[in-house]
Each structure stands twice: as C-alpha cells, then as structure tokens.
C-alpha atoms as a PDB file:
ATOM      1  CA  UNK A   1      11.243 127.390 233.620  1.00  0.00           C
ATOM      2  CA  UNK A   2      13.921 125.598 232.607  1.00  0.00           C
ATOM      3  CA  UNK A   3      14.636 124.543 228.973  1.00  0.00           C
ATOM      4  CA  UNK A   4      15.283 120.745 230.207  1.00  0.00           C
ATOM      5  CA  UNK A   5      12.432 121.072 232.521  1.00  0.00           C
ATOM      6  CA  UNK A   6       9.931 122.296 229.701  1.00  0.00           C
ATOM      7  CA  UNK A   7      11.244 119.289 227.177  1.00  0.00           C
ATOM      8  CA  UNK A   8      10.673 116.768 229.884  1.00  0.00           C
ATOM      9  CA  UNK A   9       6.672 118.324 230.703  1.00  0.00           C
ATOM     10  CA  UNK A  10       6.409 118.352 226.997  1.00  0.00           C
ATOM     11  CA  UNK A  11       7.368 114.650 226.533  1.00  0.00           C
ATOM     12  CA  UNK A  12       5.425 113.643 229.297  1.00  0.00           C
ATOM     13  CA  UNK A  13       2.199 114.907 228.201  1.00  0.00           C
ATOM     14  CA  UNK A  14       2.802 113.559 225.022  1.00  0.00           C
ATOM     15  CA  UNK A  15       2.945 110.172 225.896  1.00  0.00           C
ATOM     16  CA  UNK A  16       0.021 110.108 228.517  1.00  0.00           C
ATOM     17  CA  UNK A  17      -2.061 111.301 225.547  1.00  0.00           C
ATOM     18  CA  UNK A  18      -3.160 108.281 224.119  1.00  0.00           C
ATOM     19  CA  UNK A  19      -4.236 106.926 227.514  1.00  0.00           C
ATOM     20  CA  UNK A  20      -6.529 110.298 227.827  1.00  0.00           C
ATOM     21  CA  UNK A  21      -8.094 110.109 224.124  1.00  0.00           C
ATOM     22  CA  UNK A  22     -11.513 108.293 223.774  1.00  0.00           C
ATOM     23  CA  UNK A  23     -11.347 104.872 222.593  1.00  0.00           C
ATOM     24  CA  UNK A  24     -12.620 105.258 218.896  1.00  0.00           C
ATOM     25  CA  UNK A  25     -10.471 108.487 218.442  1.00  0.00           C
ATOM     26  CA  UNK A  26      -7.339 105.944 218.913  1.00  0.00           C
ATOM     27  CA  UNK A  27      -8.910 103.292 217.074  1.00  0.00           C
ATOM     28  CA  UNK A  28      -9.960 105.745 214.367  1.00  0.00           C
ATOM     29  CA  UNK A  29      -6.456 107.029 213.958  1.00  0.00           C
ATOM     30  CA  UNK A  30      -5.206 103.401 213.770  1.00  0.00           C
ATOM     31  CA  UNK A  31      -7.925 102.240 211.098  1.00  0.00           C
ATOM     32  CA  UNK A  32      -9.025  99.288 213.481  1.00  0.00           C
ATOM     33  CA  UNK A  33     -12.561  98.059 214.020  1.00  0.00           C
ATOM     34  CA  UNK A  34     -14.142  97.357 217.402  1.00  0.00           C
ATOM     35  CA  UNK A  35     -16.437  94.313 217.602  1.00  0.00           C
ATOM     36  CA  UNK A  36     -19.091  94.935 220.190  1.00  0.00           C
ATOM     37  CA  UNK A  37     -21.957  92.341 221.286  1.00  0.00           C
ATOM     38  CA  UNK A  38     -25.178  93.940 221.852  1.00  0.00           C
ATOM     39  CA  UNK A  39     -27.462  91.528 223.608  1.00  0.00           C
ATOM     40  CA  UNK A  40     -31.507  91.986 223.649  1.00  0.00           C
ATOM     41  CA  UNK A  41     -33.956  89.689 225.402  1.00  0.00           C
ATOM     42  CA  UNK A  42     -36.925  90.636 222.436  1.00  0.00           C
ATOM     43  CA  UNK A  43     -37.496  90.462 219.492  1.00  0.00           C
ATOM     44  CA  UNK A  44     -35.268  92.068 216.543  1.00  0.00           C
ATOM     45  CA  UNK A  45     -36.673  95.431 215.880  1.00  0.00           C
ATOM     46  CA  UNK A  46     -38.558  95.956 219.648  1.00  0.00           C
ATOM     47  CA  UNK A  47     -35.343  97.070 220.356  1.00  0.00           C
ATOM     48  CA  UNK A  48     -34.973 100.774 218.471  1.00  0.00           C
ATOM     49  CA  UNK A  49     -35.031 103.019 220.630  1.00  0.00           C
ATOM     50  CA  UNK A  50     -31.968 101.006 223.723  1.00  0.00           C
ATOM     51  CA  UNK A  51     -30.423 100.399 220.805  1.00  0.00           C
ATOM     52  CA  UNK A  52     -30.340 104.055 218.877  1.00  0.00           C
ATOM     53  CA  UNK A  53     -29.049 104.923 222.465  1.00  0.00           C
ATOM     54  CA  UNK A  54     -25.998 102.129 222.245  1.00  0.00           C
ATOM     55  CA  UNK A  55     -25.397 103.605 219.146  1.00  0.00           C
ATOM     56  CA  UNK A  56     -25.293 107.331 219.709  1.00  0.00           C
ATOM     57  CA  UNK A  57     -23.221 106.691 223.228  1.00  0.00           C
ATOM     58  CA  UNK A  58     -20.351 104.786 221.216  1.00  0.00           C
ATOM     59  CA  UNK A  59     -20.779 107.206 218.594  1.00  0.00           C
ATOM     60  CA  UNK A  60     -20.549 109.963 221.268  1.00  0.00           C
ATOM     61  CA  UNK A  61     -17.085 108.300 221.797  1.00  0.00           C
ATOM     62  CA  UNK A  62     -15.875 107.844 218.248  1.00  0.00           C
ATOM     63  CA  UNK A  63     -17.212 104.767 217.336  1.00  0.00           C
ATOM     64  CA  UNK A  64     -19.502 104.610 214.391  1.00  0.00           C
ATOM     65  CA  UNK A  65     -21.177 101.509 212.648  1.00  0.00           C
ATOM     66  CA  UNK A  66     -19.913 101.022 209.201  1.00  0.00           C
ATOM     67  CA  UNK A  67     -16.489 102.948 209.739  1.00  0.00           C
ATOM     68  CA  UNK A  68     -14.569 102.063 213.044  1.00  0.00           C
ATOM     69  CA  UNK A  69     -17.535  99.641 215.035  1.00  0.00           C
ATOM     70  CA  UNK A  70     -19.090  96.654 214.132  1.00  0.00           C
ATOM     71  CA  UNK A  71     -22.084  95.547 216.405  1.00  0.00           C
ATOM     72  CA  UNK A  72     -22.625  91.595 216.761  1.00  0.00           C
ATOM     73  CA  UNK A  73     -26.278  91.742 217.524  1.00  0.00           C
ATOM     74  CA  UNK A  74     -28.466  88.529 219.052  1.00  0.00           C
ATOM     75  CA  UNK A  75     -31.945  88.411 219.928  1.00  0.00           C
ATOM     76  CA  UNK A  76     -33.695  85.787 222.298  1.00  0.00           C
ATOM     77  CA  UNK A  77     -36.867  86.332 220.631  1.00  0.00           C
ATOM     78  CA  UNK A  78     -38.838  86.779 224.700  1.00  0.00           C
ATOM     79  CA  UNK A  79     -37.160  83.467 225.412  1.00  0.00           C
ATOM     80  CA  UNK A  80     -34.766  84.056 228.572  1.00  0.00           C
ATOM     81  CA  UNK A  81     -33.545  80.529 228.515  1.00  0.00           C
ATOM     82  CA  UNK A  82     -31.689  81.335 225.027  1.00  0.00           C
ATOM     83  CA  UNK A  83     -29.708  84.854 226.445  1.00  0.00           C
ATOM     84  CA  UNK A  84     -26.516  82.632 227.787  1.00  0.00           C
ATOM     85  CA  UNK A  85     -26.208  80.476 224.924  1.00  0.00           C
ATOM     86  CA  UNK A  86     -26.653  84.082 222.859  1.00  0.00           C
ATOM     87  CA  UNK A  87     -24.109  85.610 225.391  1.00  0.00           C
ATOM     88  CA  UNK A  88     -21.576  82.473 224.923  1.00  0.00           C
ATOM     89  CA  UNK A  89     -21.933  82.998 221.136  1.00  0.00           C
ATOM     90  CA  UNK A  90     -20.677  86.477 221.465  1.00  0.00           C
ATOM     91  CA  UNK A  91     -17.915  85.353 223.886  1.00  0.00           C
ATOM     92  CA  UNK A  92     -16.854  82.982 221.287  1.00  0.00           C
ATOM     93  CA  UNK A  93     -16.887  86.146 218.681  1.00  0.00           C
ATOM     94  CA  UNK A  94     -14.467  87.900 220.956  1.00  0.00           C
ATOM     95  CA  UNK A  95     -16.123  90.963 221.229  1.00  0.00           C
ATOM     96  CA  UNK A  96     -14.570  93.737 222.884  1.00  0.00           C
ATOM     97  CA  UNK A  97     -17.848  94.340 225.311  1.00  0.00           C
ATOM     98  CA  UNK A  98     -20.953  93.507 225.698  1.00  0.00           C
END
C-alpha cells in the first residue's frame, strides 16, 4: 500500500468515527446533557421496573442520569385523557426523544 493511499484510509476512518460512536460516548466527550421525556400512563412509582429498563438501555449507550442525561418524567396518574397534554408539555421542553 501506498503511503498516500494509507494517509487517505487513515483520514477517512477518522472522520466517520463520530458518526459510528454511541450517542452518550459523543455527548460524554463534549460535556453536554441529553434531555429525554419519559412518558407513563400510571401512577409515579408503578412504573419501576419500564423505567429501570429506560434507564439501563440509555445507560447501555452512555447516557447516565445525573452525569450526561436528564429524564423529564410525567405521569397521567390512570387518566388517558391527560397523556397528550403530558406529551405537549415535553414537546414544549424540547426533549431530544420521547
């Protein structure tokens, strides 16, 4: 291989490697915080074990409560008429999912 073909492979990789990192291992490197909306139809606290799951997934991609995540959480208390004012509320947060 060429030395000018090498250097060009070389820069190439390097700048398709942001696109290829998770999500919180860019945001972690950049000290940024994501604001996600998390959205349950119960109660506050019926929730634990969907939402230990949210949390380990985003953790599973670098993105940990307290450091690089915050999580805008709303409850509609069993009442589905109140989930798409809830949902508009987080829209209005501009979280980055929900």
């Amino acid at each position: 291989m060429k030395r000018r073909d090498f250097i060009t492979m070389l820069g190439g990789a390097a700048a398709a490697w942001p696109q290829a990192a998770p999500l919180g291992v860019v945001l972690a490197q950049s000290n940024e915080r994501v604001r996600v909306g998390y959205l349950w139809i119960g109660a506050e606290g019926s929730d634990g074990q969907t939402l230990r799951g949210v949390q380990q997934g985003l953790a599973d991609v670098g993105l940990v409560e307290g450091r690089n995540l915050v999580i805008e959480r709303r409850y509609a208390d069993s009442h589905p008429d109140r989930l798409s004012v809830l949902a508009m509320e987080l829209v209005r947060l501009d979280v980055a999912f929900c």
